[in-house]
C-alpha atoms as a PDB file:
ATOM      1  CA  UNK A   1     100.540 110.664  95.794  1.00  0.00           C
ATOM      2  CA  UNK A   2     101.616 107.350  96.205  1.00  0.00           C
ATOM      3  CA  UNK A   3     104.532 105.557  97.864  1.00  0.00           C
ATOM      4  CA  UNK A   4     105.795 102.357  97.650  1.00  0.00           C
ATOM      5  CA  UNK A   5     108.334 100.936 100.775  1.00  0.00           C
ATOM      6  CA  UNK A   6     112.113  99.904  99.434  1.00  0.00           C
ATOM      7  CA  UNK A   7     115.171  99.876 101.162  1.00  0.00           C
ATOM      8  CA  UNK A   8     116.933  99.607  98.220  1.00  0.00           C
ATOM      9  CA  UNK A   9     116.355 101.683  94.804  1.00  0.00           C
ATOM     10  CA  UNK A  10     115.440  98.615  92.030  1.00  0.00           C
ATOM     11  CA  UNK A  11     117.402 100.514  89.324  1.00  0.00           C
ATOM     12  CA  UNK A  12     118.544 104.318  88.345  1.00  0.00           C
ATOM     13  CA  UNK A  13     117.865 106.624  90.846  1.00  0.00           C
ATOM     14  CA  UNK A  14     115.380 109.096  89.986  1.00  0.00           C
ATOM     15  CA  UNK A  15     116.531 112.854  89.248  1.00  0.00           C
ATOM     16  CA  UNK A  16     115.092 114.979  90.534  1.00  0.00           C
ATOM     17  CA  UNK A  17     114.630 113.427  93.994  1.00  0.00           C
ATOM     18  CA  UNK A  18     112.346 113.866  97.568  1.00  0.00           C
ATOM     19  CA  UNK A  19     115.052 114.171  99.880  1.00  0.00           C
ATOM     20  CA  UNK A  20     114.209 114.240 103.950  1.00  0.00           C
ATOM     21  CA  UNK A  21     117.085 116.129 105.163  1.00  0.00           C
ATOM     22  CA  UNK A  22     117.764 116.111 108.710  1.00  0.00           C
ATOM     23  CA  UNK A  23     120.689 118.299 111.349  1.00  0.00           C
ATOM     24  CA  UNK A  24     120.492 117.124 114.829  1.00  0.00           C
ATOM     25  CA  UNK A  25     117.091 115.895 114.205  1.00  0.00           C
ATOM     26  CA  UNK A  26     115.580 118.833 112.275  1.00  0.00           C
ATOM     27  CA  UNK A  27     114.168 118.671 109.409  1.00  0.00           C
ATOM     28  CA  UNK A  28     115.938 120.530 106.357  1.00  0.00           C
ATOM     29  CA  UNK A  29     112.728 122.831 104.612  1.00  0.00           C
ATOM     30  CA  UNK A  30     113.357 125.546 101.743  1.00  0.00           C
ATOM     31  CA  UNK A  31     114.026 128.898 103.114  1.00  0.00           C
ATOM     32  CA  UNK A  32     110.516 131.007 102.368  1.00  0.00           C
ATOM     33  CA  UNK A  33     107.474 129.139 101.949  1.00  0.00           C
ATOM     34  CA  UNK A  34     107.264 125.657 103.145  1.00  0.00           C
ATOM     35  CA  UNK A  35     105.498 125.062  99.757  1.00  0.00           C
ATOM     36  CA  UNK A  36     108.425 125.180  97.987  1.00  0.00           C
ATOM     37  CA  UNK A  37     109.221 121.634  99.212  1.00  0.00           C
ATOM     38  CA  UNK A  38     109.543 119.495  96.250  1.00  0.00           C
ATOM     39  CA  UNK A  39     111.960 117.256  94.160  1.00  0.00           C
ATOM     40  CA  UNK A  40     114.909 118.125  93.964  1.00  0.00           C
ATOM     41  CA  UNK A  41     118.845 117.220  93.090  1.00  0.00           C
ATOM     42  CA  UNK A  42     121.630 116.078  95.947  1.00  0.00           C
ATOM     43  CA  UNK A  43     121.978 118.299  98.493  1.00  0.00           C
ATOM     44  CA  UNK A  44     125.842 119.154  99.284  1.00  0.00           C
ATOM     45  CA  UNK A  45     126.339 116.470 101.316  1.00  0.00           C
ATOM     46  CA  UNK A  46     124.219 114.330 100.826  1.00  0.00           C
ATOM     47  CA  UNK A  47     125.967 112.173  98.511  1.00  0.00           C
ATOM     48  CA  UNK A  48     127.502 110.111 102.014  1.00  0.00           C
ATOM     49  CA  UNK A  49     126.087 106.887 101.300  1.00  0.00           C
ATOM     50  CA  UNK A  50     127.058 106.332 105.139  1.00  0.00           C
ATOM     51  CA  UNK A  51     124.421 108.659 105.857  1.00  0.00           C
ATOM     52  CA  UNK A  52     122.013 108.364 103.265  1.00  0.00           C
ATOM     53  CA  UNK A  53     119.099 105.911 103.150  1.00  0.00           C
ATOM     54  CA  UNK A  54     116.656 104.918 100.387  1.00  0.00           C
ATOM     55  CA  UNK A  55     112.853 104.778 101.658  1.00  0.00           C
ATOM     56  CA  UNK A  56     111.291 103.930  98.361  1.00  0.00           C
ATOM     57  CA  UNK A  57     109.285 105.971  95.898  1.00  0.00           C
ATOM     58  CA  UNK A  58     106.794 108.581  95.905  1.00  0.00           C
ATOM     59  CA  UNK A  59     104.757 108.834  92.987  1.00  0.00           C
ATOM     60  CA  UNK A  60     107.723 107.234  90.811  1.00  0.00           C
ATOM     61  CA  UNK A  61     110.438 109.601  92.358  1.00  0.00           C
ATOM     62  CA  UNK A  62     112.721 108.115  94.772  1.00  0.00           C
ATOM     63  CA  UNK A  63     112.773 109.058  98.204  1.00  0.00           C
ATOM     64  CA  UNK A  64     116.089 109.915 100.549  1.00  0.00           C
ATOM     65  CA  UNK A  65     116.447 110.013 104.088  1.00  0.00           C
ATOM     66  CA  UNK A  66     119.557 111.764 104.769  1.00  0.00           C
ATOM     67  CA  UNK A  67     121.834 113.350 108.162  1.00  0.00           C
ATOM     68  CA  UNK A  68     123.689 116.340 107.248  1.00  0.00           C
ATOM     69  CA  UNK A  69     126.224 117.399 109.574  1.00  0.00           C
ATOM     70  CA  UNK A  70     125.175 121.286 108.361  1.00  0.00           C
ATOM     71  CA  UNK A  71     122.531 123.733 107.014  1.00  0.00           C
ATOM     72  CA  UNK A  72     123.269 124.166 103.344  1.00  0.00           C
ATOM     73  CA  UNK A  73     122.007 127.366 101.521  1.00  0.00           C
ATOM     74  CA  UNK A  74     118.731 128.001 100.844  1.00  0.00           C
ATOM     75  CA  UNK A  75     117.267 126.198 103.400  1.00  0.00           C
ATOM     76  CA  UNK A  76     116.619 125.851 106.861  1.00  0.00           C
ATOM     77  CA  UNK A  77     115.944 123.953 110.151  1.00  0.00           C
ATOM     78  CA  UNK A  78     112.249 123.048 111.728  1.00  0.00           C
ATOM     79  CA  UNK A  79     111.150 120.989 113.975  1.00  0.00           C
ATOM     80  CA  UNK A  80     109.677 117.579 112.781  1.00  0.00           C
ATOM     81  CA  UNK A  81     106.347 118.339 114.384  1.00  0.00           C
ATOM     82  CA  UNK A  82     105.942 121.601 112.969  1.00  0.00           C
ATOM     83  CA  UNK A  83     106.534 120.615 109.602  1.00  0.00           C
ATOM     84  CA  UNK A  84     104.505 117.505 109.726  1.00  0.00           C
ATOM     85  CA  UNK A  85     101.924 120.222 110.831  1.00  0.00           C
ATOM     86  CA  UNK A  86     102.129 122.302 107.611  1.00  0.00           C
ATOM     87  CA  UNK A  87     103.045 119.716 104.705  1.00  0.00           C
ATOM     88  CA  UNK A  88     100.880 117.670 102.711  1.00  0.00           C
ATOM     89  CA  UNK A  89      99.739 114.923 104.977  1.00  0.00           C
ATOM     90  CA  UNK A  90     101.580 111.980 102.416  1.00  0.00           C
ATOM     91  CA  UNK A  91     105.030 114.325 103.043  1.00  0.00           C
ATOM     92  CA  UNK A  92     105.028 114.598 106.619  1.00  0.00           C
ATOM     93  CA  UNK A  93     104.283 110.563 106.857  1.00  0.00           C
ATOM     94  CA  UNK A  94     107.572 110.088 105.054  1.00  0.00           C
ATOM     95  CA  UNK A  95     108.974 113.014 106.904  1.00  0.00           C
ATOM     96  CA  UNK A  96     107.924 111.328 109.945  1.00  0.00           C
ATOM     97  CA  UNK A  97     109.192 107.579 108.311  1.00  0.00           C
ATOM     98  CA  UNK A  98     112.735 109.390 107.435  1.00  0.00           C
ATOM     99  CA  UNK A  99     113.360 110.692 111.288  1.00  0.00           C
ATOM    100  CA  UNK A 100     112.664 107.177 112.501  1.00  0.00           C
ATOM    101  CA  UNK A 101     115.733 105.531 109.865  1.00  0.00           C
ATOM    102  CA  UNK A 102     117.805 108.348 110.305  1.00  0.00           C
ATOM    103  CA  UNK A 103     117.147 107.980 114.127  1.00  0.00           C
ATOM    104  CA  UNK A 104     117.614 104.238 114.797  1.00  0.00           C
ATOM    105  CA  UNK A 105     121.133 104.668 111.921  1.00  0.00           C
ATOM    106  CA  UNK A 106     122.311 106.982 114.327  1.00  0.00           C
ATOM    107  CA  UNK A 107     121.534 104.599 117.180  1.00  0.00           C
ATOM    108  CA  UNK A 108     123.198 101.672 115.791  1.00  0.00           C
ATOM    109  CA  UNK A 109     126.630 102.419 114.646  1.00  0.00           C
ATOM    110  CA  UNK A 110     127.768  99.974 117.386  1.00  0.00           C
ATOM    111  CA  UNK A 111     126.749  96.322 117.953  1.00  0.00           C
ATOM    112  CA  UNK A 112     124.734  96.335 121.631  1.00  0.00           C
ATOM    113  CA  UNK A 113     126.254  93.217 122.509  1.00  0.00           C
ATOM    114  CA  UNK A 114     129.592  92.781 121.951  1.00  0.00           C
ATOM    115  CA  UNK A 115     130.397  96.695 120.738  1.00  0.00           C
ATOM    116  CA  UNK A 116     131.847  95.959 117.404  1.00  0.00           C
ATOM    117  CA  UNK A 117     131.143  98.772 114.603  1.00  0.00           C
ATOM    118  CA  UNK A 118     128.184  97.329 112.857  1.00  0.00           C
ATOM    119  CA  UNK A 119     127.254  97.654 108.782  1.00  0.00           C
ATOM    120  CA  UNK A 120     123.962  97.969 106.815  1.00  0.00           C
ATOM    121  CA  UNK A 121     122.392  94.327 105.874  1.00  0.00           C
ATOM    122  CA  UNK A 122     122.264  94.076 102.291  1.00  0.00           C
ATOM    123  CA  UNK A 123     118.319  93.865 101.083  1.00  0.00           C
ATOM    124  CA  UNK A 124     116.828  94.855 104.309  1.00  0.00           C
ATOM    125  CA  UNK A 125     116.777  97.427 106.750  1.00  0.00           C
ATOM    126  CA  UNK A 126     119.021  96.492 109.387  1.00  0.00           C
ATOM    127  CA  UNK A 127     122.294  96.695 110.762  1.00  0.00           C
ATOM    128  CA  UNK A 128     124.358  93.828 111.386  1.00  0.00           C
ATOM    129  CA  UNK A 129     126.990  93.015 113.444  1.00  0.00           C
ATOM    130  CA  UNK A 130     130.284  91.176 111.875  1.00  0.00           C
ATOM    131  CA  UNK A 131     131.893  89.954 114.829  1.00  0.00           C
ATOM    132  CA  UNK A 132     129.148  88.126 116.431  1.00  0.00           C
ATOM    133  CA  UNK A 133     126.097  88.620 113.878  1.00  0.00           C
ATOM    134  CA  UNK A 134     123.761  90.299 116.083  1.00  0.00           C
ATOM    135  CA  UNK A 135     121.069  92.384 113.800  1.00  0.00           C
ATOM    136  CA  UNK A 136     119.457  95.633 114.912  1.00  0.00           C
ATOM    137  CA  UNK A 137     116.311  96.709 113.010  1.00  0.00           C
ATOM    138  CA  UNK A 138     114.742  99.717 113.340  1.00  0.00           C
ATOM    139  CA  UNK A 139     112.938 100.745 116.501  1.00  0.00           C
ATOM    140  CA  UNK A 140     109.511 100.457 116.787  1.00  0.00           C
ATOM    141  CA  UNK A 141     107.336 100.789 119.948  1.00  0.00           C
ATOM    142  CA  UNK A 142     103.644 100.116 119.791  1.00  0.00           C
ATOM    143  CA  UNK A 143     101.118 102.214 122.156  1.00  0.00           C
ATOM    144  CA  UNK A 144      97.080 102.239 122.752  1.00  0.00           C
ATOM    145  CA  UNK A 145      95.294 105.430 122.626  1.00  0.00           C
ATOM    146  CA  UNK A 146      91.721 104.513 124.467  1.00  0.00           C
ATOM    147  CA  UNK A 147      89.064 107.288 124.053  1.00  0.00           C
ATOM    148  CA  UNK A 148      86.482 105.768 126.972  1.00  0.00           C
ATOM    149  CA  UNK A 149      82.648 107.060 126.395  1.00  0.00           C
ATOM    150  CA  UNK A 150      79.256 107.021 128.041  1.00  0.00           C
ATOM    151  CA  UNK A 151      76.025 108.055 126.528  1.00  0.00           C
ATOM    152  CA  UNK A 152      76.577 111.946 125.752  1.00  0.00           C
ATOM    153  CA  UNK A 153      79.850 112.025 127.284  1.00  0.00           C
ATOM    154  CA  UNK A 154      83.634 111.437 126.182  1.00  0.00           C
ATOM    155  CA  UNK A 155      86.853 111.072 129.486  1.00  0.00           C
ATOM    156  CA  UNK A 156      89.681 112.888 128.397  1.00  0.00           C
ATOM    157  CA  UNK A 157      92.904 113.675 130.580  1.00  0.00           C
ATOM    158  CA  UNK A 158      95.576 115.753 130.258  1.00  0.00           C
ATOM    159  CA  UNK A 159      99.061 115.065 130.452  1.00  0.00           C
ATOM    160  CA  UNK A 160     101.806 117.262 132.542  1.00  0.00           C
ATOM    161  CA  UNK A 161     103.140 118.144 129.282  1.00  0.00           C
ATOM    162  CA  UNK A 162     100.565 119.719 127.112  1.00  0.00           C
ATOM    163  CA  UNK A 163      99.838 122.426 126.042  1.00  0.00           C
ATOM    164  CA  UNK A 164      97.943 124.635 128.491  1.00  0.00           C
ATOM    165  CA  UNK A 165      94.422 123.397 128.149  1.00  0.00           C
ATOM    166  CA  UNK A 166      94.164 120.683 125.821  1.00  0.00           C
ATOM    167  CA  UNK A 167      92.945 117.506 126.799  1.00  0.00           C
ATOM    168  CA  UNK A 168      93.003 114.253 124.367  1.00  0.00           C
ATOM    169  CA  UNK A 169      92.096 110.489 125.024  1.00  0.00           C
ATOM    170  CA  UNK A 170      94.115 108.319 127.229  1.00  0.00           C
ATOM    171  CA  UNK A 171      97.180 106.494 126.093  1.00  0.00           C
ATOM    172  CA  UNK A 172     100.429 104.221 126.997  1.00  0.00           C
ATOM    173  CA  UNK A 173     102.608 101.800 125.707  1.00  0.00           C
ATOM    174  CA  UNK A 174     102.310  98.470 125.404  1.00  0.00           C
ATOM    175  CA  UNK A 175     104.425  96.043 127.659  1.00  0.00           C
ATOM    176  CA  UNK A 176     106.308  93.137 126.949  1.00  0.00           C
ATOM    177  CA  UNK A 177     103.817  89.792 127.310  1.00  0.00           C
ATOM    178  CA  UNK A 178     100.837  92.157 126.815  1.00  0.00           C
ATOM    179  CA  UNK A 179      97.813  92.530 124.083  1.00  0.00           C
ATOM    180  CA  UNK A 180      96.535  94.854 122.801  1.00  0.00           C
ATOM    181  CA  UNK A 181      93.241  94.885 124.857  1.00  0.00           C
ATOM    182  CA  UNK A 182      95.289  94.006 127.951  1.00  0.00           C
ATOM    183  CA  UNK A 183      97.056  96.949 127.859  1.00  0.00           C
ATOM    184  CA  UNK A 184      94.501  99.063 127.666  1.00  0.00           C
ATOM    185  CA  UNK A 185      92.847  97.577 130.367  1.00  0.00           C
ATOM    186  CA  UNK A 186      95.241  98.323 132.411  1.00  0.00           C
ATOM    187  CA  UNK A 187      96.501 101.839 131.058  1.00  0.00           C
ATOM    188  CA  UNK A 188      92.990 102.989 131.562  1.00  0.00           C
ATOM    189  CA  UNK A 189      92.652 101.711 134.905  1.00  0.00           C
ATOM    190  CA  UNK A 190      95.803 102.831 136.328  1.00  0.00           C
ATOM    191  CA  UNK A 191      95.728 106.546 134.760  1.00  0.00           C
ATOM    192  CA  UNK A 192      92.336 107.617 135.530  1.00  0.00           C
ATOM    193  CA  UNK A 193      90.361 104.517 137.918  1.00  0.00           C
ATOM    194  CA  UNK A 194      87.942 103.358 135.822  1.00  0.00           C
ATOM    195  CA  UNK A 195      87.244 100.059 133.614  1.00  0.00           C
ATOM    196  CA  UNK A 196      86.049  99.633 130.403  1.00  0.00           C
ATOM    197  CA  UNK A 197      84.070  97.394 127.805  1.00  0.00           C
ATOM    198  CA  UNK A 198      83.094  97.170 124.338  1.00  0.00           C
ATOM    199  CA  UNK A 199      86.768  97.633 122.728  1.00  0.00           C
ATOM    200  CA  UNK A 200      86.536  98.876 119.255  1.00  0.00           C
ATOM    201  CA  UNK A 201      89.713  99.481 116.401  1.00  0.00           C
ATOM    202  CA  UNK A 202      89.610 102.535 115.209  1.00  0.00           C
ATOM    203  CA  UNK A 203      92.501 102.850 113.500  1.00  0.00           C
ATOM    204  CA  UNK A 204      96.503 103.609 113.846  1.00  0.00           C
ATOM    205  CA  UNK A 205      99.228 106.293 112.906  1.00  0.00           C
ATOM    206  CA  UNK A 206     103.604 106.056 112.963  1.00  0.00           C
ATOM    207  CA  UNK A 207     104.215 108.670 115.445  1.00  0.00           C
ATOM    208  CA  UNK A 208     107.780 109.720 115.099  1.00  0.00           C
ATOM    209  CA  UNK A 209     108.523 111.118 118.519  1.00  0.00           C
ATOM    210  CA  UNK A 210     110.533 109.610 118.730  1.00  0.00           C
ATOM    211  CA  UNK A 211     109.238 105.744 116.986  1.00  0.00           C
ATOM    212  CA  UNK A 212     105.891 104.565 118.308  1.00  0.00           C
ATOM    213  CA  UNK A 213     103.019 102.841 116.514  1.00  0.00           C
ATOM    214  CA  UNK A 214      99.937 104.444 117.847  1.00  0.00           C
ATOM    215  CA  UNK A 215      97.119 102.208 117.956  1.00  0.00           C
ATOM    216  CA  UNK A 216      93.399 103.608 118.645  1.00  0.00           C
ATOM    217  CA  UNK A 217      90.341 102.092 120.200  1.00  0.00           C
ATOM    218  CA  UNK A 218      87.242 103.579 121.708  1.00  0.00           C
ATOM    219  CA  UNK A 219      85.637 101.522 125.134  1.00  0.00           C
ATOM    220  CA  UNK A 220      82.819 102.137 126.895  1.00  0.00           C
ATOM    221  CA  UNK A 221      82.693 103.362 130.248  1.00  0.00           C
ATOM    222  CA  UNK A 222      81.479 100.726 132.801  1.00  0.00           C
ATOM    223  CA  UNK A 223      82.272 101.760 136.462  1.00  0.00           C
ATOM    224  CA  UNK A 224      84.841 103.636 138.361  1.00  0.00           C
ATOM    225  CA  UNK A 225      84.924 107.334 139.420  1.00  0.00           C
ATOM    226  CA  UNK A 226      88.188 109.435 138.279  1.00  0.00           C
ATOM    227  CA  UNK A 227      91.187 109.167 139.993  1.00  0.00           C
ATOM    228  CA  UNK A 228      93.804 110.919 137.913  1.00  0.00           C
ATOM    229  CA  UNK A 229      97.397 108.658 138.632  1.00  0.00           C
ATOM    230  CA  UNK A 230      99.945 111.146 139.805  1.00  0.00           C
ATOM    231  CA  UNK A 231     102.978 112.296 137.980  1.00  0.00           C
ATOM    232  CA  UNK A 232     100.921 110.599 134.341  1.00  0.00           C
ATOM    233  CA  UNK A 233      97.996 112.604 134.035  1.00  0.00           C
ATOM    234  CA  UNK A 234      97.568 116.126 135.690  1.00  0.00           C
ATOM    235  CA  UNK A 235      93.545 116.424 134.846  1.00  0.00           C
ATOM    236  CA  UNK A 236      90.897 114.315 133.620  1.00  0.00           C
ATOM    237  CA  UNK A 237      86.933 114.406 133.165  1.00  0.00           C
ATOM    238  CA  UNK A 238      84.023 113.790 131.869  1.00  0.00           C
ATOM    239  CA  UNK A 239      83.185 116.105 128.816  1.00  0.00           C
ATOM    240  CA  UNK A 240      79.683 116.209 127.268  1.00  0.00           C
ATOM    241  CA  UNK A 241      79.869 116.452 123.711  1.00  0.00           C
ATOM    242  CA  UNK A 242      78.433 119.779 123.216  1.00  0.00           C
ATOM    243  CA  UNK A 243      81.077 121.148 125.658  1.00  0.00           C
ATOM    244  CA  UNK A 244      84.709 120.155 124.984  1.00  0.00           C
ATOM    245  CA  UNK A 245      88.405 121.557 125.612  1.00  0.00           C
ATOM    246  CA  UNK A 246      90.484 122.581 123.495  1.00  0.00           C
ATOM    247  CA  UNK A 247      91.621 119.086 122.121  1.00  0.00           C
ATOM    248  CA  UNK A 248      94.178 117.544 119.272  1.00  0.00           C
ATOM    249  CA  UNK A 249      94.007 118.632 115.869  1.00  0.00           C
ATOM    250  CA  UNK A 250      93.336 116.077 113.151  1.00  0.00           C
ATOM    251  CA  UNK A 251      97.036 115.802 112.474  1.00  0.00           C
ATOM    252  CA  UNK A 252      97.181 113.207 115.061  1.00  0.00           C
ATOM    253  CA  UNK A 253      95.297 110.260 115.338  1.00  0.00           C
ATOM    254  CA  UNK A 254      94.082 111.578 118.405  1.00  0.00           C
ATOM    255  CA  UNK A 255      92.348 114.352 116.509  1.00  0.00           C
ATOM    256  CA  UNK A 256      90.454 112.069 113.915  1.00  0.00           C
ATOM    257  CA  UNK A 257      89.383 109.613 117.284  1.00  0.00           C
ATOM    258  CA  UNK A 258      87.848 112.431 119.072  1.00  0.00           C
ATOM    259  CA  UNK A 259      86.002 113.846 116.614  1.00  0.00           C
ATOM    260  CA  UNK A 260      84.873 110.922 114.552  1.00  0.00           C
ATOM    261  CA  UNK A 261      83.634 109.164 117.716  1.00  0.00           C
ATOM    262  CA  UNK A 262      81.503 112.574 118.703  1.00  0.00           C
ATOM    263  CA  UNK A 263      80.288 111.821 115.230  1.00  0.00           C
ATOM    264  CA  UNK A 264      79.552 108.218 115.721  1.00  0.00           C
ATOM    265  CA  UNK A 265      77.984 109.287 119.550  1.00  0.00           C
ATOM    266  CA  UNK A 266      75.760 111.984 117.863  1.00  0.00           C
ATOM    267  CA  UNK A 267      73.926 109.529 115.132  1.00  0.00           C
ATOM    268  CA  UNK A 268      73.173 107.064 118.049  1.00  0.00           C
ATOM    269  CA  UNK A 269      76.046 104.435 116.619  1.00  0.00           C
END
């Protein structure tokens, strides 16, 4: 399937529809089988333009983000995660893509510096203030995910709040005057004592929880013994490849890093 990014349909709108449906940040799914997710007409409700946002189109259909103040029939409420977990991977990126509009809408009704009720910008997705034209564009907060290595091992940590026993590659956002590299430099350093070389993209992934831009490396290990930073990461330690935790599934980007890089490890790249 294939999408294309609008924030504004460029004629009819499709009928059927995809419409992302969200209550109190849940996504709407079909009662029954999530496979039962497809096009479909206006939801009661839905027609609100106030809450209703155009993301583009999906394979020629158009695509709706849209806040409903209740569950109509027939369907019902799930977490974002969860269904991300169990749709088709291009539906839960545009699940994921409608949380973040519907999220930084809700965010926005209100200018942040003077308070006056702000309006949607016409051809682009922002919001606008009229009394002293300060714009608000959606949220977006970029973090490194490092996934250090040595010959026939891989440093993974664990977080506070995982789940019991997983363990994934290190991350953290980025700060404000920092690169890329810088900050993972430094995230490495100050969550588990060690430094790093040989930085290598790997690749990145929207993750809506609730608007970050993940953005993956691997580094090689080059001195330092483990000190896990307190109150960031509860665990972390050297793993040989043969012998890991329970770690990410490829859902995440984390997932795909961890398992690619064994991968890359085991052929001697």
């Amino acid at each position: 399937m294939h999408f294309v990014a609008a924030c504004q349909p460029s004629g009819p709108a499709s009928e059927p529809s995809w419409t992302f449906a969200f209550v109190e940040g849940e996504l709407l799914v079909p009662e029954g089988d999530l496979a039962a997710f497809q096009p479909i007409g206006p939801l009661p409700g839905s027609s609100d333009t106030a809450c209703r946002h155009y993301l583009g189109s999906l394979s020629s259909l158009d695509c709706w983000a849209v806040a409903l103040a209740e569950v109509p029939t027939g369907w019902r409420r799930l977490p974002l995660r969860a269904a991300m977990m169990s749709m088709d991977p291009a539906l839960g990126a545009l699940a994921g893509r409608a949380a973040q509009v519907i999220e930084w809408d809700r965010t926005h009704r209100f200018c942040g510096v003077c308070g006056t009720p702000t309006g949607i910008q016409a051809g682009e997705r922002a919001r606008t203030c009229p009394a002293c034209g300060h714009t608000a564009y959606p949220r977006l907060s970029p973090a490194i995910m490092a996934l250090v290595w040595r010959p026939g091992e891989l440093l993974l940590g664990r977080s506070p709040n995982f789940t019991p026993g997983r363990y994934s590659a290190l991350a953290g956002f980025v700060e404000a005057g920092e690169s890329l590299e810088e900050c993972l430099h430094r995230e490495v350093l100050e969550e588990v004592g060690v430094t790093v070389t040989d930085l290598h993209y790997y690749g990145s992934q929207s993750w809506p929880f609730p608007h970050s831009l993940m953005v993956a490396f691997t580094a090689r290990w080059t001195g330092g013994e483990i000190v896990p930073q307190p109150g960031e990461i509860e665990d972390a330690r050297w793993f040989p490849l043969d012998a890991l935790p329970d770690i990410p599934p490829r859902f995440s980007i984390s997932g795909h890093l961890i398992l690619d890089t064994i991968a890359r490890l085991r052929e001697g790249a």
